[in-house]
C-alpha atoms as a PDB file:
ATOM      1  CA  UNK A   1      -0.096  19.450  -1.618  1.00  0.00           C
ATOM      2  CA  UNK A   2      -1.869  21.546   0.710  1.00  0.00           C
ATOM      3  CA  UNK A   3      -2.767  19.913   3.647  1.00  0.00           C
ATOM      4  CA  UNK A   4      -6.806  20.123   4.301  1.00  0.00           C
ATOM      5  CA  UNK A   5      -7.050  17.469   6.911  1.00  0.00           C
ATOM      6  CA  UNK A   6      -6.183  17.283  10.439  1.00  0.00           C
ATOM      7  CA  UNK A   7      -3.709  15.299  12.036  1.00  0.00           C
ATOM      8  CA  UNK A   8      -5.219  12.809  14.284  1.00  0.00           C
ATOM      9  CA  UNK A   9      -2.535  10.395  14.338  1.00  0.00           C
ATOM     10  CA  UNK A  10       0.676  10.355  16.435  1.00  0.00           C
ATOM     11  CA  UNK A  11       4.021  10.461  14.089  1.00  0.00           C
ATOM     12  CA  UNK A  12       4.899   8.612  17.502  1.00  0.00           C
ATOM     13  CA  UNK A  13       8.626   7.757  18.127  1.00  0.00           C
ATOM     14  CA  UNK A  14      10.071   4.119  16.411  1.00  0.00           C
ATOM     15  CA  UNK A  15      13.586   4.105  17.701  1.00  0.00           C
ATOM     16  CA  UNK A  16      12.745   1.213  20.367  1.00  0.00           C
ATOM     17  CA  UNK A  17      11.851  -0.552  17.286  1.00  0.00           C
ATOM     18  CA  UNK A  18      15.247  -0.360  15.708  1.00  0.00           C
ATOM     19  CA  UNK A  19      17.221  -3.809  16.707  1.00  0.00           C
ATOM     20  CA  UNK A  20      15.366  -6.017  15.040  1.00  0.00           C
ATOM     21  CA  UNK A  21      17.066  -9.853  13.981  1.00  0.00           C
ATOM     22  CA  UNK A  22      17.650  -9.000  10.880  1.00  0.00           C
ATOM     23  CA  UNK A  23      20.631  -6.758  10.618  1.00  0.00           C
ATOM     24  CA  UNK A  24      18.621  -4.212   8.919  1.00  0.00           C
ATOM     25  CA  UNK A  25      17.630  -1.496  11.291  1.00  0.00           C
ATOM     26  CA  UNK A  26      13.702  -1.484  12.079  1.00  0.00           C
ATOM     27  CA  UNK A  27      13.367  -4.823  10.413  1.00  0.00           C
ATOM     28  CA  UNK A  28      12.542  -7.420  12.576  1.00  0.00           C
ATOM     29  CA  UNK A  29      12.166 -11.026  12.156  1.00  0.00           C
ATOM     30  CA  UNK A  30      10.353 -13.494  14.399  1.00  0.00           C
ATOM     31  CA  UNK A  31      11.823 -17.811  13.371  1.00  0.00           C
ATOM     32  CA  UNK A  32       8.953 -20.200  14.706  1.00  0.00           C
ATOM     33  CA  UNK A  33      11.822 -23.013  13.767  1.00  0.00           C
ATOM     34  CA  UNK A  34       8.933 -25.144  12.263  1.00  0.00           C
ATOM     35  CA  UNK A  35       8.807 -25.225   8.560  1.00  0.00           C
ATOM     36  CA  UNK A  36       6.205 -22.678   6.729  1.00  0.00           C
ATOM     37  CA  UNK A  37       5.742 -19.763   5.148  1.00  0.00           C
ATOM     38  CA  UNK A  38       7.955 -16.284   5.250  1.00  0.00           C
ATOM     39  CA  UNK A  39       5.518 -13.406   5.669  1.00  0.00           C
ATOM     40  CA  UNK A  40       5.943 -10.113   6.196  1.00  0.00           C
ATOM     41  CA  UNK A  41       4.173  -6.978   6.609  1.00  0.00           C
ATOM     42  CA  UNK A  42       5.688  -3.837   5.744  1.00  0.00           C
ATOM     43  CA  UNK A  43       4.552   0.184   6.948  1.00  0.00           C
ATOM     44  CA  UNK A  44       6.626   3.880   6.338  1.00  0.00           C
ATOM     45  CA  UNK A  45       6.837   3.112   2.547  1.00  0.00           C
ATOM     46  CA  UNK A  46       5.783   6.412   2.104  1.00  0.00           C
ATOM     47  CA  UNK A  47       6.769   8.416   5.169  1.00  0.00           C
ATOM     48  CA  UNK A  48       3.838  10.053   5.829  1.00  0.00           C
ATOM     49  CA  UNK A  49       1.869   7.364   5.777  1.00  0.00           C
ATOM     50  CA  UNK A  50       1.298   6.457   9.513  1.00  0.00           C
ATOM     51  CA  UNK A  51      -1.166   3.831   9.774  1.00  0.00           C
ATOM     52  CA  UNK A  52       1.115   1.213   8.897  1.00  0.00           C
ATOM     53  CA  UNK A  53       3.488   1.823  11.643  1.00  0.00           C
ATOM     54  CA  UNK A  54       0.404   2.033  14.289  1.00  0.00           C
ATOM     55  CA  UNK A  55      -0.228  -1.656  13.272  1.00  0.00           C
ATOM     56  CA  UNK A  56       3.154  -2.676  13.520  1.00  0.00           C
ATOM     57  CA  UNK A  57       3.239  -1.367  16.685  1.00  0.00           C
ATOM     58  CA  UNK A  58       0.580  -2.878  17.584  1.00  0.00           C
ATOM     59  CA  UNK A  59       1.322  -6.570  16.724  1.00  0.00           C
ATOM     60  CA  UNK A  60       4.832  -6.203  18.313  1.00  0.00           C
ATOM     61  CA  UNK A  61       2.925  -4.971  21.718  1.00  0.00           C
ATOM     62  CA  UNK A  62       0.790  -7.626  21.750  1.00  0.00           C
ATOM     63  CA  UNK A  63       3.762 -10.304  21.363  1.00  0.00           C
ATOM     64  CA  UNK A  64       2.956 -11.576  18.052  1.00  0.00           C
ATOM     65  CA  UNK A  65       4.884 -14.834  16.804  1.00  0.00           C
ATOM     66  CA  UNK A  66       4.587 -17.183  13.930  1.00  0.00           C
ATOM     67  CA  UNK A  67       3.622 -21.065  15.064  1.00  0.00           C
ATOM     68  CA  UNK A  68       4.864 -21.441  11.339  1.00  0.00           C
ATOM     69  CA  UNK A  69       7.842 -20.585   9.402  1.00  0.00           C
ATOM     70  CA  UNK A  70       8.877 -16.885  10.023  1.00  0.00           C
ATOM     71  CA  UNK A  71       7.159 -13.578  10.189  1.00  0.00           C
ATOM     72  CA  UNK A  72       8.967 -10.165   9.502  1.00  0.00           C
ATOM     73  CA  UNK A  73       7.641  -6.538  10.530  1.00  0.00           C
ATOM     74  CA  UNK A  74       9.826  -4.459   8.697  1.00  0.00           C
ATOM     75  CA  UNK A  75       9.399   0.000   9.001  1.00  0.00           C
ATOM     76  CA  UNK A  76      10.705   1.203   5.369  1.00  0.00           C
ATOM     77  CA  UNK A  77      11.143   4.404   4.995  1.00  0.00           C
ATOM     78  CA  UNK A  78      12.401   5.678   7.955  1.00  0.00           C
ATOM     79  CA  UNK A  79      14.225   8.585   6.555  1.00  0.00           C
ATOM     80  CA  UNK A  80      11.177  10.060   5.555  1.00  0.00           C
ATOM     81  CA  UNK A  81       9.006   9.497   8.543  1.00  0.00           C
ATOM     82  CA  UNK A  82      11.758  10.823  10.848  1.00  0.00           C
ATOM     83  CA  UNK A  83      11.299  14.061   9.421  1.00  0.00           C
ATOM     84  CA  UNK A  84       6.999  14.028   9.826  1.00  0.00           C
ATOM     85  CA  UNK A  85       6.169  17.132  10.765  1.00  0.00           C
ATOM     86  CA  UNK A  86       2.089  17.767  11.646  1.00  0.00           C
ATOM     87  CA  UNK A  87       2.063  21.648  10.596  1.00  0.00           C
ATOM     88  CA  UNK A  88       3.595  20.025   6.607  1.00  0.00           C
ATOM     89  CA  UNK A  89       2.235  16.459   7.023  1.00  0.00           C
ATOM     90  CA  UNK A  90       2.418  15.934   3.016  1.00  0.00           C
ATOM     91  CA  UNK A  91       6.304  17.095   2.717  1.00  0.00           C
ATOM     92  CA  UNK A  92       7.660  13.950   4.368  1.00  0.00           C
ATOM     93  CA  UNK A  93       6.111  11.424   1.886  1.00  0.00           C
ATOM     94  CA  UNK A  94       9.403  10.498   0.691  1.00  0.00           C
ATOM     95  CA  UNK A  95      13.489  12.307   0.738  1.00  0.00           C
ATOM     96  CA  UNK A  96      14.195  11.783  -2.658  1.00  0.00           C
ATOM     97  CA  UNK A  97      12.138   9.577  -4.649  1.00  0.00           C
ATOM     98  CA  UNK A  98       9.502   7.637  -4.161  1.00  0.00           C
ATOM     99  CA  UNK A  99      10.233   4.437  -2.124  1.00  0.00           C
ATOM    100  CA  UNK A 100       7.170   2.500  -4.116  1.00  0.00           C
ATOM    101  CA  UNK A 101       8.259   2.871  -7.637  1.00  0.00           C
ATOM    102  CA  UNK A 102      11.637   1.365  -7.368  1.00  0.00           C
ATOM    103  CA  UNK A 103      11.224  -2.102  -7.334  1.00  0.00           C
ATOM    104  CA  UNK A 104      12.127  -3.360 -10.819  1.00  0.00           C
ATOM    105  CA  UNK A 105      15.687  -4.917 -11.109  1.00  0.00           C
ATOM    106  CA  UNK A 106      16.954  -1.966 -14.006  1.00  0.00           C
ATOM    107  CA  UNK A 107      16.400   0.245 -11.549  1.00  0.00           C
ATOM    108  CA  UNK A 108      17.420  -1.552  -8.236  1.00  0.00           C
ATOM    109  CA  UNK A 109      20.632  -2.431  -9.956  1.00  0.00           C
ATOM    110  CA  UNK A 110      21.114   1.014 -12.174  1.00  0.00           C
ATOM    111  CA  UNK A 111      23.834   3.384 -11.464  1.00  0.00           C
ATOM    112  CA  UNK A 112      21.515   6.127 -10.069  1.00  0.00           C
ATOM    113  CA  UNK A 113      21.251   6.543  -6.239  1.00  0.00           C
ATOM    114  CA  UNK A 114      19.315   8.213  -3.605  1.00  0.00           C
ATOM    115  CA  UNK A 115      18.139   8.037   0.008  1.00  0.00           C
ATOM    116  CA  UNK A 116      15.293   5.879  -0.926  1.00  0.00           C
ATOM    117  CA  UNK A 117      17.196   3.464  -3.045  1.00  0.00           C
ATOM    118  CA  UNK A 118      20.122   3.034  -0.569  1.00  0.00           C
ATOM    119  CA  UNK A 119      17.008   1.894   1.969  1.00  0.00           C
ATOM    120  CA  UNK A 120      15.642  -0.600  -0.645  1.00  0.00           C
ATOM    121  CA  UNK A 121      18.771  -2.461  -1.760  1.00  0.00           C
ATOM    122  CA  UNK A 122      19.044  -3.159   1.946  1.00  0.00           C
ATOM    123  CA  UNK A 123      15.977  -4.452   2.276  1.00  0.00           C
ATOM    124  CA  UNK A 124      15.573  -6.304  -1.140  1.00  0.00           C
ATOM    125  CA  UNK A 125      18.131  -9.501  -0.064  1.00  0.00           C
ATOM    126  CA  UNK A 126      15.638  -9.818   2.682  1.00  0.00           C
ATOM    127  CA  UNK A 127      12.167  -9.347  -0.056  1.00  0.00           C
ATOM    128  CA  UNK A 128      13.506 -12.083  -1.423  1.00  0.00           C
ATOM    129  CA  UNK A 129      12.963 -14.549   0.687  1.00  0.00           C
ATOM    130  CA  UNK A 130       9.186 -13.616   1.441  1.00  0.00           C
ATOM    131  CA  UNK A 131       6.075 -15.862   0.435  1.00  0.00           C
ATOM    132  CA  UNK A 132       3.398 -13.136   1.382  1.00  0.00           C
ATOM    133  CA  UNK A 133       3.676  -9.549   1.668  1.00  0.00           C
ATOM    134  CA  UNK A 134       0.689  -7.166   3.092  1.00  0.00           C
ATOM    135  CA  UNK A 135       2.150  -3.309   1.718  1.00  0.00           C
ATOM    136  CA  UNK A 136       0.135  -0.855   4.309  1.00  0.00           C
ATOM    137  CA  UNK A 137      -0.715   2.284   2.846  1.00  0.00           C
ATOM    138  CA  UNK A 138      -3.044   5.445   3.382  1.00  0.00           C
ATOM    139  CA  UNK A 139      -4.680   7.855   0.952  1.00  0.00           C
ATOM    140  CA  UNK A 140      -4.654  11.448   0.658  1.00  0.00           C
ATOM    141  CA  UNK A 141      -8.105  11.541   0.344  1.00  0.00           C
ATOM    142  CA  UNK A 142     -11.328  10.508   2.993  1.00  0.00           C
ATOM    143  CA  UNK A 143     -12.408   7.328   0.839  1.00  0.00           C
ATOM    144  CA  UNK A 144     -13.466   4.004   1.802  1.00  0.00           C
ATOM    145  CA  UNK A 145     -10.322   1.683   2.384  1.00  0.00           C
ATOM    146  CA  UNK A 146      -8.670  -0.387  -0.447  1.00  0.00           C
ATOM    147  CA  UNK A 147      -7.241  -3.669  -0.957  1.00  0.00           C
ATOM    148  CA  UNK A 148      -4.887  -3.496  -4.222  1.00  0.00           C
ATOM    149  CA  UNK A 149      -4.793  -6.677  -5.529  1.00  0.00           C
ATOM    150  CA  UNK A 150      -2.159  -6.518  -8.608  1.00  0.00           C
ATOM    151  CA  UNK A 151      -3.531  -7.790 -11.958  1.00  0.00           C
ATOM    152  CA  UNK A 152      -3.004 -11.691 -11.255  1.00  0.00           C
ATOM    153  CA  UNK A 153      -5.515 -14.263 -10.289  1.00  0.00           C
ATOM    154  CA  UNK A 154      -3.068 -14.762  -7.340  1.00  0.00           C
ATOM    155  CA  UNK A 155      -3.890 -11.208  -5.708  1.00  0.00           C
ATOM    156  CA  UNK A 156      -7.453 -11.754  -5.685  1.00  0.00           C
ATOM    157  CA  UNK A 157      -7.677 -15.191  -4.139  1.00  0.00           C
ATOM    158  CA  UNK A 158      -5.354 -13.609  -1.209  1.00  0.00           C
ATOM    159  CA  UNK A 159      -7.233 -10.716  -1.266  1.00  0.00           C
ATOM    160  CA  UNK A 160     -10.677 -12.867  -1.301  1.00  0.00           C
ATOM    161  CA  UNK A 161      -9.137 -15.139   1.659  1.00  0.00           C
ATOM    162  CA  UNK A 162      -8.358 -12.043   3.706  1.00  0.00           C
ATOM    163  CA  UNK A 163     -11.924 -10.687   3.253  1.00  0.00           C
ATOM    164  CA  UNK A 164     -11.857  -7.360   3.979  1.00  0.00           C
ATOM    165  CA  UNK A 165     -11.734  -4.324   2.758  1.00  0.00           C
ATOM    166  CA  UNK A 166     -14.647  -4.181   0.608  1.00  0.00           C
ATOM    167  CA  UNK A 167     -13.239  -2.865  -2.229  1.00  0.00           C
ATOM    168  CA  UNK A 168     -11.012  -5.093  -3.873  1.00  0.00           C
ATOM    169  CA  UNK A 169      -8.915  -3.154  -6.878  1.00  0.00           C
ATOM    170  CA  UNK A 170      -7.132  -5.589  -9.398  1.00  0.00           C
ATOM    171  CA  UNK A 171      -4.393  -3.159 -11.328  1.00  0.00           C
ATOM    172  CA  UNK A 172      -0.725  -3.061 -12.922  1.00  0.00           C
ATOM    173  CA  UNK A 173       0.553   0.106 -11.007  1.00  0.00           C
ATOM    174  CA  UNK A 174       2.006   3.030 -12.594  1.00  0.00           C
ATOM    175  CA  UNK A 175       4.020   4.394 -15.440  1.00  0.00           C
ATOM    176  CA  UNK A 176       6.416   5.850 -13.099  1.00  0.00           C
ATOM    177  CA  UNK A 177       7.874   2.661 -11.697  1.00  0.00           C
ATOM    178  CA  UNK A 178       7.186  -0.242  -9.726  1.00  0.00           C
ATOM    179  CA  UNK A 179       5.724  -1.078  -6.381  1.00  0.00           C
ATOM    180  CA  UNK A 180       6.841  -3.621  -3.777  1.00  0.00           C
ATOM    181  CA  UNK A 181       4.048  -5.493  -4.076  1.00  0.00           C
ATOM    182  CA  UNK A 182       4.408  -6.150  -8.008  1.00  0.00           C
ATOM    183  CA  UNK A 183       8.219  -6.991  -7.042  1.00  0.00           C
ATOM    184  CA  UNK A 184       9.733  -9.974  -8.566  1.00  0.00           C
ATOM    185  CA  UNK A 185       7.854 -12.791  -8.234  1.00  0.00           C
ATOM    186  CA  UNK A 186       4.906 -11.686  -6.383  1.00  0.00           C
ATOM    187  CA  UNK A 187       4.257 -10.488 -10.192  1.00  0.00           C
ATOM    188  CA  UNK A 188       4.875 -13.910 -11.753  1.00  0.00           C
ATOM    189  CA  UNK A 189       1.528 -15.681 -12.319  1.00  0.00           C
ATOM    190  CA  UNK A 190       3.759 -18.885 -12.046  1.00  0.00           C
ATOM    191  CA  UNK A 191       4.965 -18.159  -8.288  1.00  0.00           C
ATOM    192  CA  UNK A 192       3.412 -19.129  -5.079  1.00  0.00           C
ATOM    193  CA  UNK A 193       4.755 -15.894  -4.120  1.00  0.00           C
ATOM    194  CA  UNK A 194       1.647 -13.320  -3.702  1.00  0.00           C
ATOM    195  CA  UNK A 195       1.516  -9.533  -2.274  1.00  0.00           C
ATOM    196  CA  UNK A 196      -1.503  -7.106  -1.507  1.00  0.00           C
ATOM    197  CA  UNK A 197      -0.858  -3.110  -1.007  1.00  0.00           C
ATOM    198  CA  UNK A 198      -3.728  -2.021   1.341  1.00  0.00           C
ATOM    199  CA  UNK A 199      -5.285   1.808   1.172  1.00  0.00           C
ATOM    200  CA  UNK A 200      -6.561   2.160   5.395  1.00  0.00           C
ATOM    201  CA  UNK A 201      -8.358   5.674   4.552  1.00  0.00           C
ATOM    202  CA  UNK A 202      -6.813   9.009   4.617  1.00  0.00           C
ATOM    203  CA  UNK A 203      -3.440   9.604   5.610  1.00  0.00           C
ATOM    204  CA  UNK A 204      -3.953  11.074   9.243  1.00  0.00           C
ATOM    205  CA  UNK A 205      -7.188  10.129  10.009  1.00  0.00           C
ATOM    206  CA  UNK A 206      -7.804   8.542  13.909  1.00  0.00           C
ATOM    207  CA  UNK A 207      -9.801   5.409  11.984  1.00  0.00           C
ATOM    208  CA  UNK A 208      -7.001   4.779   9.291  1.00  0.00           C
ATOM    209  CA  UNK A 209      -4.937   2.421  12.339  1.00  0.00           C
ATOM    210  CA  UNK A 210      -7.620   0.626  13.103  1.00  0.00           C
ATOM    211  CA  UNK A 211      -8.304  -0.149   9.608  1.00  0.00           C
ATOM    212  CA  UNK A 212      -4.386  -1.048   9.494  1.00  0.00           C
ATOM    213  CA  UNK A 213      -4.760  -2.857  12.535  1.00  0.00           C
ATOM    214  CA  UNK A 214      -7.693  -5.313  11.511  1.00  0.00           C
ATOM    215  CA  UNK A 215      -6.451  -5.551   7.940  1.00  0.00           C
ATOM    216  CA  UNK A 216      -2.941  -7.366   9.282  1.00  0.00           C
ATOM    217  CA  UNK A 217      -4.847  -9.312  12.086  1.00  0.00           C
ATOM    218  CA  UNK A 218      -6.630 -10.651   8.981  1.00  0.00           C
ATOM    219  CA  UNK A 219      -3.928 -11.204   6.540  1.00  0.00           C
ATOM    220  CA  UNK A 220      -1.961 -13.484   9.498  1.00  0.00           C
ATOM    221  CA  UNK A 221      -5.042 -15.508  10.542  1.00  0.00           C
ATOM    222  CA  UNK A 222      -4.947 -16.440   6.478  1.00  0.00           C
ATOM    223  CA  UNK A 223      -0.924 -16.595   5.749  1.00  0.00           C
ATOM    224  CA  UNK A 224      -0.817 -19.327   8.138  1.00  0.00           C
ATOM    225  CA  UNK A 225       2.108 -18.560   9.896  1.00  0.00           C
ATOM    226  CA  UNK A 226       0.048 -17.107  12.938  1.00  0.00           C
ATOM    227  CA  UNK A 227      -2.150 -19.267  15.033  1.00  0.00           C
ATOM    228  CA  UNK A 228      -5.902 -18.364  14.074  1.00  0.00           C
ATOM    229  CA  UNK A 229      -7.109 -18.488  17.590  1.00  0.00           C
ATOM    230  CA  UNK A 230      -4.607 -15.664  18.416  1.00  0.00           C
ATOM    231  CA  UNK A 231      -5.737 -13.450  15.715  1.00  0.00           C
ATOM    232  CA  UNK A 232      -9.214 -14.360  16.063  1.00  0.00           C
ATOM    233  CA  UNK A 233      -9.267 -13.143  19.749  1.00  0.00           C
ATOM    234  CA  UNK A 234      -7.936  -9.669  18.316  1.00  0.00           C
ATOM    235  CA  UNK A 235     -10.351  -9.404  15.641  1.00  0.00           C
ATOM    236  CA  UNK A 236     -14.206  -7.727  15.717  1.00  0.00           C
ATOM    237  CA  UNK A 237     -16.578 -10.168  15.820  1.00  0.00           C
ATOM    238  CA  UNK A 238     -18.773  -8.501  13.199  1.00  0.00           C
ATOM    239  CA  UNK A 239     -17.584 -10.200  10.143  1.00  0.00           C
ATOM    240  CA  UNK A 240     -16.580  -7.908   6.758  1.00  0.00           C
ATOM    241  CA  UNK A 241     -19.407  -7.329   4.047  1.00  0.00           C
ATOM    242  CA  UNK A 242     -18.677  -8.916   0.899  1.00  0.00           C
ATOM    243  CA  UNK A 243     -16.653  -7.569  -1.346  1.00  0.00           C
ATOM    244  CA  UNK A 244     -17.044  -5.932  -4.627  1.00  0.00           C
ATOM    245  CA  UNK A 245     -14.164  -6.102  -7.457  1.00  0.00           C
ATOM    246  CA  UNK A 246     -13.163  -2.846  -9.199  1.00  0.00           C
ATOM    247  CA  UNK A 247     -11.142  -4.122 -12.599  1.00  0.00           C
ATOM    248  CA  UNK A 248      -8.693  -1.267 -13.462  1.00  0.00           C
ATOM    249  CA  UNK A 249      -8.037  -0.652 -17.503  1.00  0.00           C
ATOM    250  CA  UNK A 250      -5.593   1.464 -16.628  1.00  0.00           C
ATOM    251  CA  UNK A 251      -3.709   4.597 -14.938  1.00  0.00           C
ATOM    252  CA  UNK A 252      -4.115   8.074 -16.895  1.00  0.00           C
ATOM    253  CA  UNK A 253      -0.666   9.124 -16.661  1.00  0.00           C
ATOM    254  CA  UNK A 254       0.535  13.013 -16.764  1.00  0.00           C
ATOM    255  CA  UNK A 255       2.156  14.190 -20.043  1.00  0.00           C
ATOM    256  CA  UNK A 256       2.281  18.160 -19.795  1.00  0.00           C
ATOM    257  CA  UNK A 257       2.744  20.532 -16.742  1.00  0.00           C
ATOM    258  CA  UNK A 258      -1.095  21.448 -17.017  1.00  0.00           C
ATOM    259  CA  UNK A 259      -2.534  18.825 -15.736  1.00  0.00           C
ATOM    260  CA  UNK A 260      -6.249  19.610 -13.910  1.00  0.00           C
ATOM    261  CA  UNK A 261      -9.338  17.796 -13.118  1.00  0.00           C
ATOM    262  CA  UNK A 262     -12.871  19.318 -13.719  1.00  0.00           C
ATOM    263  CA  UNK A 263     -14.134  18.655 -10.506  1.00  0.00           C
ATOM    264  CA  UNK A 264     -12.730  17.822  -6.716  1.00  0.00           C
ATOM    265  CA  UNK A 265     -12.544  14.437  -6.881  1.00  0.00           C
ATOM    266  CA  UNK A 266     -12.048  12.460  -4.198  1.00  0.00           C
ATOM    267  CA  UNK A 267     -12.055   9.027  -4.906  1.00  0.00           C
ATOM    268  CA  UNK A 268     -14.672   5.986  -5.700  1.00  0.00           C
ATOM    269  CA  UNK A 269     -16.541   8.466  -7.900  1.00  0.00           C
ATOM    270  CA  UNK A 270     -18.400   6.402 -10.568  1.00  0.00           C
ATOM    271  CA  UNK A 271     -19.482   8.390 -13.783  1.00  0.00           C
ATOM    272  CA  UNK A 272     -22.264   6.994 -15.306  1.00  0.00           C
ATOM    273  CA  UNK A 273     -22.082   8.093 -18.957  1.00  0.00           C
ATOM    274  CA  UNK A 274     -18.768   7.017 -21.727  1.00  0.00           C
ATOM    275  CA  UNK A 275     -17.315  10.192 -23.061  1.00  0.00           C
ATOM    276  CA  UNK A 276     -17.317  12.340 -19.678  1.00  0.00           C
ATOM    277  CA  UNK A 277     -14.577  14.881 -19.613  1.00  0.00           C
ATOM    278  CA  UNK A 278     -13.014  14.589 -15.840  1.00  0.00           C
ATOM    279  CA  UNK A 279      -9.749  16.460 -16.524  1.00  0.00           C
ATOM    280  CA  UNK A 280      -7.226  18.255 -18.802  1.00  0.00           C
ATOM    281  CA  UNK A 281      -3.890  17.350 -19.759  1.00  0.00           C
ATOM    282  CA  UNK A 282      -2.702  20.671 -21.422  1.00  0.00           C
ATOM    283  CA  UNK A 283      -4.967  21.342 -24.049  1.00  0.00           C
ATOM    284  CA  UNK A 284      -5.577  17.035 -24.689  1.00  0.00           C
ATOM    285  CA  UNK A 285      -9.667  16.693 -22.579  1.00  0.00           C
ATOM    286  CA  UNK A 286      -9.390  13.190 -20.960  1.00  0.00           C
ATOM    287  CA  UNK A 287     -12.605  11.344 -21.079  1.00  0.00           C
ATOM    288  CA  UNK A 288     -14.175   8.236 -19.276  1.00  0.00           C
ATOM    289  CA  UNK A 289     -13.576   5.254 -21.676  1.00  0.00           C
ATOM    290  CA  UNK A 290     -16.916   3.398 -20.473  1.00  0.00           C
ATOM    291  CA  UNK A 291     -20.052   4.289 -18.670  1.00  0.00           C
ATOM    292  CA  UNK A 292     -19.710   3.737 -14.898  1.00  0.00           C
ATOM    293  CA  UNK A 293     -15.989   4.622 -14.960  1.00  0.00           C
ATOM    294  CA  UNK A 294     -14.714   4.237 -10.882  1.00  0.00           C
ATOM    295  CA  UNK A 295     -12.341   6.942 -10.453  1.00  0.00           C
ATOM    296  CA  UNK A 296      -9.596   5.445  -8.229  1.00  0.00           C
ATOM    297  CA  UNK A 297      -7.609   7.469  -6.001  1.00  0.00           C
ATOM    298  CA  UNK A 298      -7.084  10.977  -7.627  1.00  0.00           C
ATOM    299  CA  UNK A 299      -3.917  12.341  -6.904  1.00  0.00           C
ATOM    300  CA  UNK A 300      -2.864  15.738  -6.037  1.00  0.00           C
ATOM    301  CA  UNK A 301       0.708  15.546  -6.858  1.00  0.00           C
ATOM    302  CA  UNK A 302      -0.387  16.535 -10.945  1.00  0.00           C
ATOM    303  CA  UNK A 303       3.549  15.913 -11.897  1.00  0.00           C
ATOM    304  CA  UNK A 304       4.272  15.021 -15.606  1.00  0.00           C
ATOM    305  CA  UNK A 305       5.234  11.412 -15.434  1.00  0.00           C
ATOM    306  CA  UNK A 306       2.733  10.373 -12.786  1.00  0.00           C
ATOM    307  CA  UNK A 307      -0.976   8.693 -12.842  1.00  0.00           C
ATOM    308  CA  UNK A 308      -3.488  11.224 -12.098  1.00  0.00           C
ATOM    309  CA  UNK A 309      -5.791   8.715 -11.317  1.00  0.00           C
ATOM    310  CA  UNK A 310      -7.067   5.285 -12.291  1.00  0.00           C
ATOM    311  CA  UNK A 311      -9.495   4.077 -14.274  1.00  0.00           C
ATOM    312  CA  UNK A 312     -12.042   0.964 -13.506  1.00  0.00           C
ATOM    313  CA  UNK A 313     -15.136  -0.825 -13.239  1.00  0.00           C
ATOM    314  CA  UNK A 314     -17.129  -2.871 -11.398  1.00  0.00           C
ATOM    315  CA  UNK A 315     -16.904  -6.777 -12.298  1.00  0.00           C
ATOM    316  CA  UNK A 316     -18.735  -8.406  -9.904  1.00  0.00           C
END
C-alpha cells in the first residue's frame, strides 16, 4: 500500500511498558481486590496502528486503577510495531499474518504457526477471563471514527452506553478469519461477555489518539470497573452527538487477483441508487445491493481472500 499520508504520530518507544503483572510481556493487569468486572483494553493488534498504544499510554500515565474487579492494558502485537518504520508506515501492519483474524479455536489450536499466533496463544488464557473488551484500531483512510459493534444486540447496547463515536457499525467480520472482538463468547448472544473494535481515524493522523484517548476514558466510566468521577474529570465536557447505526449485510470478499474499485473510495460513501457498479472482481462487476449502500472502510490490500469493503445501511 503506498503510503499517501503523513506521519504525525510518534511510533514512540514501549519497552518501559514491558513488566506488566501478568507474566505476559506488555500486558499489564491492575486487581482492585473488590469483586467486579475484568476489562481490558487492548492496542498494536495491527502494528501499525498507533493510536491504541497513545491511549494506553496515556491511562497508565495518569495512574489509572479499577475501584472494581480488575482492569488489563495489554500491547498485542509488539513484533510488528517494533519494526514501524515512518518512511514504510503500512509494511509493519503485521510479521506474518494478521493478528485480527485468528481468533477462532480451529485455528488457535491448528497445527500451523507463526509470529502472530505464537503472540495470541499467549494472550488467549488471559482473553478468557475478560467481561469487556474495547479492540483500538485505526483506518487507512481519513474517515470519521467507528465503533464496530459485532452483529449481537449485546454490541450495540455497549456501544450505545459508551456513546461515542457517532457511527455505530453492527457486522460479522470477515471471510478471512476472526477478530478478537467476535472471540469466544463475546460472540455468544447468551454471554454477559461483550467486545467493541473501535476505528480512531486514519492510521497516523495527530487526531486519531485523541479519538483513542476519549473513546477508552468512555468505555471505563461505563464498564464500571473505573470510578466515573475519575474518568469524568478526563473527559471533554461537550457531550458526543447522537449516534447513527450503519447495519452491515455483508463484506464483499476478493475471489480473483483483479480486484479494482471504480472510483477512490474512501470510506462512508453512500450510493444512492441499487444496481451501482463500485468495483471489479476479474471480469464479475460488483454492484450495490440497495439504494443508499454505506461503503465501509475500503481496503487497499485487494488480496484474493480478503473483504474489499463492506456493505450497509442506515437503520436508524
Amino acid at each position: 500500500m503506498a503510503n499517501s499520508y503523513s506521519v504525525e504520530l510518534e511510533a514512540f518507544d514501549i519497552s518501559r511498558r514491558r513488566r506488566g503483572e501478568t507474566g505476559i510481556d506488555y500486558v499489564t493487569t491492575f486487581d482492585s481486590g473488590a469483586p467486579g468486572p475484568h476489562v481490558m483494553l487492548s492496542a498494536l493488534v495491527h502494528g501499525n496502528e498507533l493510536c491504541g498504544a497513545h491511549a494506553l499510554d496515556y491511562l497508565l500515565r495518569e495512574g489509572v486503577r479499577p475501584e472494581r474487579g480488575k482492569l488489563t492494558l495489554a500491547f498485542m502485537n509488539v513484533a510488528a510495531y517494533a519494526r514501524f518504520d515512518p518512511s514504510n508506515p503500512a509494511a509493519s501492519r503485521y510479521v506474518d499474518e494478521d493478528f485480527n483474524r485468528l481468533w477462532s479455536t480451529d485455528v488457535l489450536d491448528g497445527p500451523r504457526d507463526s509470529v502472530e499466533l505464537g503472540r495470541a496463544r499467549e494472550i488467549r488464557p488471559l482473553m478468557d477471563t475478560v467481561d469487556l473488551l474495547l479492540d483500538i484500531h485505526s483506518m487507512q483512510h481519513a474517515t470519521a471514527p467507528l465503533m464496530l459493534a459485532g452483529p449481537l444486540d449485546k454490541g450495540r447496547r455497549l456501544a450505545a452506553e459508551v456513546a461515542a463515536p457517532v457511527h455505530v457499525v453492527c457486522d460479522a467480520g470477515h471471510a478471512a478469519g476472526t477478530r478478537l472482538r467476535d472471540y469466544a463468547a463475546f460472540g455468544d448472544p447468551g454471554s454477559h461477555r461483550n467486545a467493541l473494535l473501535v476505528e480512531c481515524g486514519q492510521h497516523w493522523a495527530r487526531g486519531t489518539a485523541g479519538v483513542a484517548i476519549e473513546v477508552a476514558l468512555r468505555f471505563l466510566a461505563c464498564s464500571g470497573a473505573v470510578a466515573r468521577d475519575w474518568v469524568e474529570s478526563r473527559l471533554p465536557r461537550t457531550a458526543p452527538a447522537a449516534q447513527r447505526i450503519i447495519e452491515v449485510t455483508g463484506p464483499v470478499t476478493i475471489d480473483t487477483d483483479r480486484f479494482r474499485f471504480v472510483e477512490g473510495y474512501r470510506g462512508m460513501e453512500v450510493i444512492p441508487e441499487r444496481g451501482t457498479i463500485i468495483g471489479w472482481d476479474g471480469d464479475r462487476a460488483i454492484r450495490t445491493p440497495y439504494a443508499d449502500c454505506v461503503l465501509i472502510m475500503p481496503s487497499r490490500r485487494l488480496r484474493r481472500g480478503e473483504s474489499a469493503v463492506r456493505l450497509g445501511r442506515y437503520i436508524d
